[in-house]
N, C-alpha and C. Protein backbone atom coordinates (compact mmCIF):
# COMPACT_ATOMS: atom_id res chain seq x y z
N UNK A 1 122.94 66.39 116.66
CA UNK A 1 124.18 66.73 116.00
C UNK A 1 124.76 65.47 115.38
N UNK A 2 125.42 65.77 114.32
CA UNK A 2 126.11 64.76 113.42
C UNK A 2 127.55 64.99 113.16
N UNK A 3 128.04 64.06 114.07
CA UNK A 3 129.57 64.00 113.72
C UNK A 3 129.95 63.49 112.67
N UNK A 4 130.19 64.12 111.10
CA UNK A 4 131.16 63.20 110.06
C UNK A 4 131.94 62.90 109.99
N UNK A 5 131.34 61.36 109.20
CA UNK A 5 133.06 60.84 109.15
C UNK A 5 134.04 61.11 108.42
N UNK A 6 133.79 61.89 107.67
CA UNK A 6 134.99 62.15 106.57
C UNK A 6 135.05 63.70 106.97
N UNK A 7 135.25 65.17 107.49
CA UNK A 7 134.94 66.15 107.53
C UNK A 7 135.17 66.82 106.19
N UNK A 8 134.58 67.85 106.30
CA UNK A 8 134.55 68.82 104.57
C UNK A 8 135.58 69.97 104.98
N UNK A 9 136.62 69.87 104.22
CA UNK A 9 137.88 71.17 104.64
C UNK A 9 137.89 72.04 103.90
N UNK A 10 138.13 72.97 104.67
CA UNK A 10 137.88 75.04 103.84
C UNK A 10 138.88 74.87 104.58
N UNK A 11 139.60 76.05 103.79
CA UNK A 11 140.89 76.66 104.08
C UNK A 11 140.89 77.43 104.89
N UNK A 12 141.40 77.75 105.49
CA UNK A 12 141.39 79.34 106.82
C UNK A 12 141.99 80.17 106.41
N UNK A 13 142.88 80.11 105.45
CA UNK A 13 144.04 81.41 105.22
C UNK A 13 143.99 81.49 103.60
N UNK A 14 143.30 82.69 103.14
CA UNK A 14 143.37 83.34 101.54
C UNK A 14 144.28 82.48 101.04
N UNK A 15 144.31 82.00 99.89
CA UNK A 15 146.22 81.76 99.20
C UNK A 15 146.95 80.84 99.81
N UNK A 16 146.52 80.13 101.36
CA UNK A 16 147.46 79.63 101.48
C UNK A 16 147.08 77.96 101.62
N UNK A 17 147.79 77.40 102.34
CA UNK A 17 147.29 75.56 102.52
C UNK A 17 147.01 75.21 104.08
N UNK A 18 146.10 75.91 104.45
CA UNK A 18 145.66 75.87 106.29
C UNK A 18 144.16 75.21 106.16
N UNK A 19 143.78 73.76 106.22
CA UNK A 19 142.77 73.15 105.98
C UNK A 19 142.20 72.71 107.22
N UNK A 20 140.80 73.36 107.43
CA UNK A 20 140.54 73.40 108.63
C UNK A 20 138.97 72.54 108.40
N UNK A 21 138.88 71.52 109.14
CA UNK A 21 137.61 70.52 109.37
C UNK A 21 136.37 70.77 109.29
N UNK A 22 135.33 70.86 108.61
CA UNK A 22 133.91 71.10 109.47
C UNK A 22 133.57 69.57 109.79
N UNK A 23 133.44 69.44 111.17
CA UNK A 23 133.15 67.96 111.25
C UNK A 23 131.56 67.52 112.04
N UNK A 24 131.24 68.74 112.41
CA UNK A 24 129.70 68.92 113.19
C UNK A 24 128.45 69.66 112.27
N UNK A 25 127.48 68.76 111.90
CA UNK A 25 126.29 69.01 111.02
C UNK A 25 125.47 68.97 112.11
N UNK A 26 124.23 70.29 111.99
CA UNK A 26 123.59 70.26 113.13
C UNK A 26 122.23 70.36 111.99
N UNK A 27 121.26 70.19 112.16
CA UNK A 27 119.85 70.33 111.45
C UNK A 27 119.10 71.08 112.47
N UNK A 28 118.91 72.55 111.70
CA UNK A 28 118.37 73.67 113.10
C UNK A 28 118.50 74.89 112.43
N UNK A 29 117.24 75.82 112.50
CA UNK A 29 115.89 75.06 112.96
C UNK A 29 115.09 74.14 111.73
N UNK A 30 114.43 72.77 112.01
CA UNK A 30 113.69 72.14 111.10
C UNK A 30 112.14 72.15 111.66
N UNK A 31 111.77 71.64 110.55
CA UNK A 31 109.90 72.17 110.56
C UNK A 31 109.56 70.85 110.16
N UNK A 32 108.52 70.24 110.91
CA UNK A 32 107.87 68.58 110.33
C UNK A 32 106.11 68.73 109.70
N UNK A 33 105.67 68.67 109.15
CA UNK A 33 104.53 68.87 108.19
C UNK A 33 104.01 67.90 108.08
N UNK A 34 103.07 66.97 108.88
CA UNK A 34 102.11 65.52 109.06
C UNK A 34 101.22 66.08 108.18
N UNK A 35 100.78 67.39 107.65
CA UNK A 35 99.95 66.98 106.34
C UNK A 35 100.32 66.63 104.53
N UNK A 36 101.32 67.78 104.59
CA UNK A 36 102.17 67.62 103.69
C UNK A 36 103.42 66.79 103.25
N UNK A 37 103.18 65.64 104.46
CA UNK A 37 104.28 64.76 104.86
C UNK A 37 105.73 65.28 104.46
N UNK A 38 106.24 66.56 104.74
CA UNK A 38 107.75 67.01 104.83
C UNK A 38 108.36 67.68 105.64
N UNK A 39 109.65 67.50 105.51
CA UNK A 39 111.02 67.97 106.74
C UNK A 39 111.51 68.90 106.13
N UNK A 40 111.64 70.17 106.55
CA UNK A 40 112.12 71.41 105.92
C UNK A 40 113.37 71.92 107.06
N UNK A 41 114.38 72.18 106.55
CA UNK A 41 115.13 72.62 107.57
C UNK A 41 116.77 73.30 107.46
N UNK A 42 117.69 73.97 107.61
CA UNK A 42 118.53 74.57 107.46
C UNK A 42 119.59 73.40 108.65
N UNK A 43 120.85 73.44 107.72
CA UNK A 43 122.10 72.74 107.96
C UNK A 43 123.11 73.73 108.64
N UNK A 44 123.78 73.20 109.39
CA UNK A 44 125.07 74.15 110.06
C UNK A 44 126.01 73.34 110.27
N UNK A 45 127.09 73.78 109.75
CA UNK A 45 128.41 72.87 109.91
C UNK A 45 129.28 73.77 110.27
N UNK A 46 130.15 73.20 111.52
CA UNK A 46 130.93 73.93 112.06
C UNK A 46 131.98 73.20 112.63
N UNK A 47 133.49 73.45 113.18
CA UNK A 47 134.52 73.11 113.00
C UNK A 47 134.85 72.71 114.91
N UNK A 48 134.91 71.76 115.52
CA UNK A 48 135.43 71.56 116.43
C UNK A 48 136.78 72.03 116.77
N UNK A 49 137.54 71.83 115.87
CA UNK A 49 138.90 71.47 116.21
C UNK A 49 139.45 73.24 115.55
N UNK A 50 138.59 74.38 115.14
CA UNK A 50 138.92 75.35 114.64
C UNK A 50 137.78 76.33 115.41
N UNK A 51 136.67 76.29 116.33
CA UNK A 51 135.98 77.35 116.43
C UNK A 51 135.37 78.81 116.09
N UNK A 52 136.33 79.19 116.02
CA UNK A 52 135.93 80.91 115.24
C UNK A 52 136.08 80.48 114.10
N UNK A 53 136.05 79.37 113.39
CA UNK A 53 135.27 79.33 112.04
C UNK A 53 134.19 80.33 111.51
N UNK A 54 133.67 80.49 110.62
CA UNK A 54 132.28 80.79 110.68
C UNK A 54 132.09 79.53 110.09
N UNK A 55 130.72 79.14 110.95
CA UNK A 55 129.58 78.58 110.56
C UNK A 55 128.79 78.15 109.14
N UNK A 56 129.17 77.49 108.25
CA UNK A 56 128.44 77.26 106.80
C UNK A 56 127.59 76.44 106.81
N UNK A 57 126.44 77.25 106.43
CA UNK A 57 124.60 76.82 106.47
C UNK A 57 124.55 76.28 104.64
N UNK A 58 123.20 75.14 105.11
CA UNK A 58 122.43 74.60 104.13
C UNK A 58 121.09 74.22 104.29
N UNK A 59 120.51 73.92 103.33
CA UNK A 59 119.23 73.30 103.37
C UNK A 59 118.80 71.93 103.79
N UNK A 60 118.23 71.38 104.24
CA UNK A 60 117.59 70.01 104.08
C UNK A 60 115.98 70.09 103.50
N UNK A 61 115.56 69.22 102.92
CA UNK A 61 114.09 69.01 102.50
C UNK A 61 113.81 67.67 102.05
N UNK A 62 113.30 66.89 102.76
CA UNK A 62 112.58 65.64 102.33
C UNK A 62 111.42 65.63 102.37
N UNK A 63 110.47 65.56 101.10
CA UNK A 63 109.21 64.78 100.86
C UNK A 63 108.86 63.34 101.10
N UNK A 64 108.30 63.07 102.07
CA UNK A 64 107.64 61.96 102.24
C UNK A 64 106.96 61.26 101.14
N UNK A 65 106.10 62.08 100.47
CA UNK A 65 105.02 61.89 99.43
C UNK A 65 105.75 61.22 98.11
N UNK A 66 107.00 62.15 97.64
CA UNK A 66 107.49 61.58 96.77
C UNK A 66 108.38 61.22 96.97
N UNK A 67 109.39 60.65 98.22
CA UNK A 67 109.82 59.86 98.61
C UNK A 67 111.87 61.03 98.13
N UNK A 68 111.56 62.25 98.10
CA UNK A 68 112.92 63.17 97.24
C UNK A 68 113.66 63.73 98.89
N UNK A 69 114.83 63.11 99.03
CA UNK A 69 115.62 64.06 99.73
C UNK A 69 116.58 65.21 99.24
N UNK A 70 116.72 66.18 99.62
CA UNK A 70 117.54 67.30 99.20
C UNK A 70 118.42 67.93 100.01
N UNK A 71 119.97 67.60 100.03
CA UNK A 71 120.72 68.30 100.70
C UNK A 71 121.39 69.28 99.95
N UNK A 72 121.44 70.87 100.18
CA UNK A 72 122.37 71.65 99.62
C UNK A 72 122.87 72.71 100.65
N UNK A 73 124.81 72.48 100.16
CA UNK A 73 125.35 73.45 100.66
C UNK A 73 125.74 74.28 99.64
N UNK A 74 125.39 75.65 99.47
CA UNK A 74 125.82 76.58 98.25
C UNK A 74 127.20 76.45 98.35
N UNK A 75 127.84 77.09 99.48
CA UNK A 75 129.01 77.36 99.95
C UNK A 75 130.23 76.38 99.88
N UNK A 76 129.82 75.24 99.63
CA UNK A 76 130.86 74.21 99.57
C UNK A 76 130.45 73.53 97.99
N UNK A 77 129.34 74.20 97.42
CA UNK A 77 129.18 73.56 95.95
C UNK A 77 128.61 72.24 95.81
N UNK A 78 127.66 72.19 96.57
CA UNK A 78 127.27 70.38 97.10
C UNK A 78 125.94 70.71 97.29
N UNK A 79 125.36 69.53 96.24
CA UNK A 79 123.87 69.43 96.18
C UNK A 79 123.42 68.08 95.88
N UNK A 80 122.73 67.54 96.73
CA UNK A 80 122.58 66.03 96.04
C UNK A 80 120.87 65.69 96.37
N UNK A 81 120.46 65.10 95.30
CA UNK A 81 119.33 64.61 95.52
C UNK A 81 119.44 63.09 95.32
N UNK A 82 117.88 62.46 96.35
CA UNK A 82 117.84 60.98 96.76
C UNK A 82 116.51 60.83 96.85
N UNK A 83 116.59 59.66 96.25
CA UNK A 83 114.92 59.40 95.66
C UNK A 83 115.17 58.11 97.15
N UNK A 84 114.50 58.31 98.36
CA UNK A 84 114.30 57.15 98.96
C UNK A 84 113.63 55.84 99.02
N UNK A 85 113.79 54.74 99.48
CA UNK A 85 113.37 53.43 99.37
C UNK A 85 111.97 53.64 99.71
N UNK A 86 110.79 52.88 99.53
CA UNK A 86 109.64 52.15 100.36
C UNK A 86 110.12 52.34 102.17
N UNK A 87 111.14 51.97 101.99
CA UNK A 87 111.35 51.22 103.49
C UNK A 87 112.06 52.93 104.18
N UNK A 88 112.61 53.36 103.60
CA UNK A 88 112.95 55.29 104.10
C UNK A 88 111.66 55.52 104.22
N UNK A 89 111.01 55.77 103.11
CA UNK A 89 109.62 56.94 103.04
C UNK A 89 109.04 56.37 104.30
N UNK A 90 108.56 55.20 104.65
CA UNK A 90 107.83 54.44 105.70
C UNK A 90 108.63 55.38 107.36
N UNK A 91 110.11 54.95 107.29
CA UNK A 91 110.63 55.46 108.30
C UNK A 91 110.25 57.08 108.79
N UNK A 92 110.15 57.72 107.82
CA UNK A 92 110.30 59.49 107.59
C UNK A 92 109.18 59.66 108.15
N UNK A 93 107.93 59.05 107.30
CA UNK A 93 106.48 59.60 107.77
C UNK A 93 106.08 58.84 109.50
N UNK A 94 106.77 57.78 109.59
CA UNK A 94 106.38 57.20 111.55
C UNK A 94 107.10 58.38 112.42
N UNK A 95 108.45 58.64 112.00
CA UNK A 95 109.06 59.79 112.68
C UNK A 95 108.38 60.82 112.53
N UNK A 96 107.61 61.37 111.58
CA UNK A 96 106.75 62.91 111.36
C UNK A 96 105.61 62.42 112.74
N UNK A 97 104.66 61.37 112.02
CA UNK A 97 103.78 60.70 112.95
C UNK A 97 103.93 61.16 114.58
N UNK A 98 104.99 60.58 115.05
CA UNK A 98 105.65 60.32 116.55
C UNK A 98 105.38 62.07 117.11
N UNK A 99 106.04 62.46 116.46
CA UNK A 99 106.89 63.54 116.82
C UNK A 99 104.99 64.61 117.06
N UNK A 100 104.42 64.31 115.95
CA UNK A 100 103.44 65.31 116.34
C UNK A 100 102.63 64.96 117.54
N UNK A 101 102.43 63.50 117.34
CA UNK A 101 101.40 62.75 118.50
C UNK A 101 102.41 63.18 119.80
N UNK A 102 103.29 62.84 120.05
CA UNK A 102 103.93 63.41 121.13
C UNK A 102 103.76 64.90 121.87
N UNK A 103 104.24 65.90 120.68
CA UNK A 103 103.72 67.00 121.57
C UNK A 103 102.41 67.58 121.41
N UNK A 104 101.50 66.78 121.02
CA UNK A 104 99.76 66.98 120.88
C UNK A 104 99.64 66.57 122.66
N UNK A 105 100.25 65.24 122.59
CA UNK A 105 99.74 64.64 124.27
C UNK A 105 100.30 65.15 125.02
N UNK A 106 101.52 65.95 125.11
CA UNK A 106 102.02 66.59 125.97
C UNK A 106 101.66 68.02 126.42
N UNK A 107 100.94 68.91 125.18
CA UNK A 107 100.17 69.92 125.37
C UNK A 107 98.95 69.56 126.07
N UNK A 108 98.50 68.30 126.13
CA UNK A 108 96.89 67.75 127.00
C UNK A 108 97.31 67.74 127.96
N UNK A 109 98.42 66.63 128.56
CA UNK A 109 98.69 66.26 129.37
C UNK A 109 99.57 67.64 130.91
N UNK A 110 100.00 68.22 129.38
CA UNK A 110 99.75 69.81 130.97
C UNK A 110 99.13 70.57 131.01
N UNK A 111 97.73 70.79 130.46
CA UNK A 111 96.82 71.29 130.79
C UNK A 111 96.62 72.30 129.89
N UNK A 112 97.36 72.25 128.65
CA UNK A 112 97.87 73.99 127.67
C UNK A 112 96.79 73.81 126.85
N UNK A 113 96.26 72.67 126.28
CA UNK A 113 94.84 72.26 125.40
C UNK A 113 94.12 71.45 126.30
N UNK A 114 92.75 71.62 126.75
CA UNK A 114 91.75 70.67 126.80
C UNK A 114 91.45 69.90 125.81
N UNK A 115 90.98 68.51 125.87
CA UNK A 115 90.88 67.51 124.71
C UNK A 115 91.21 66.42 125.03
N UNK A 116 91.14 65.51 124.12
CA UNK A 116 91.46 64.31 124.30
C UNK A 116 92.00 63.88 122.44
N UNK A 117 93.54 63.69 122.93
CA UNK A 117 94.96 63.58 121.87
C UNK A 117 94.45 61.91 121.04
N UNK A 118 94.04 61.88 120.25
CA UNK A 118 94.19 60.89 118.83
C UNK A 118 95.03 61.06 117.71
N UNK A 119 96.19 59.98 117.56
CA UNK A 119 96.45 59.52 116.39
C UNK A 119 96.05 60.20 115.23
N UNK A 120 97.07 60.63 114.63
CA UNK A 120 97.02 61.02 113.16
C UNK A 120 96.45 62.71 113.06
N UNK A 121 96.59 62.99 111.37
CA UNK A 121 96.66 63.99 111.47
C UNK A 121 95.17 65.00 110.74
């Protein structure tokens, strides 16, 4: 979860001036792709300090390959794309990396696959 620092305010009341916070971005559910090197995943922002909010969803999608992040919320009119550094793309694909080698060895390691877990994809 991601607490912002600035929160994004929707109104609560039709017509009137009742500006209520979304200050919690959650990324859920996301999908990691070690062949296609990308992060696919749906955004949820929701209001601490207002609860029975509803909930306003978005996208996430970063390519590793071509180095393009994509955040869009329809609902708040916000779409931004980001061409990342050398030094991002590097970060993105060790985190894809990790994340698969991890639960590869952890499916060995309790017995759910026979095998023996190597590096990469």
């Amino acid at each position: 979860m991601i607490t912002l620092t600035t929160a994004a305010q929707i109104n609560s009341v039709l017509g009137g001036n009742s500006p209520v916070g979304y200050d919690h971005l959650v990324l859920t559910p996301f999908t990691m792709d070690p062949l296609g090197l990308l992060v696919t995943g749906s955004l949820r922002l929701t209001s601490t300090a207002n609860p029975q909010m509803q909930p306003i969803s978005g996208s996430l999608k970063i390519n590793a390959s071509s180095g393009e992040l994509i955040i869009q919320v329809e609902q708040l009119d916000f779409y931004r794309r980001i061409q990342l550094s050398p030094g991002q793309i590097t970060s993105v694909r060790t985190i894809i990396t990790n994340a698969q080698n991890a639960l590869e060895t952890g499916l060995v390691s309790l017995g759910v696959i026979s095998g023996t877990q190597s590096t990469g994809a």
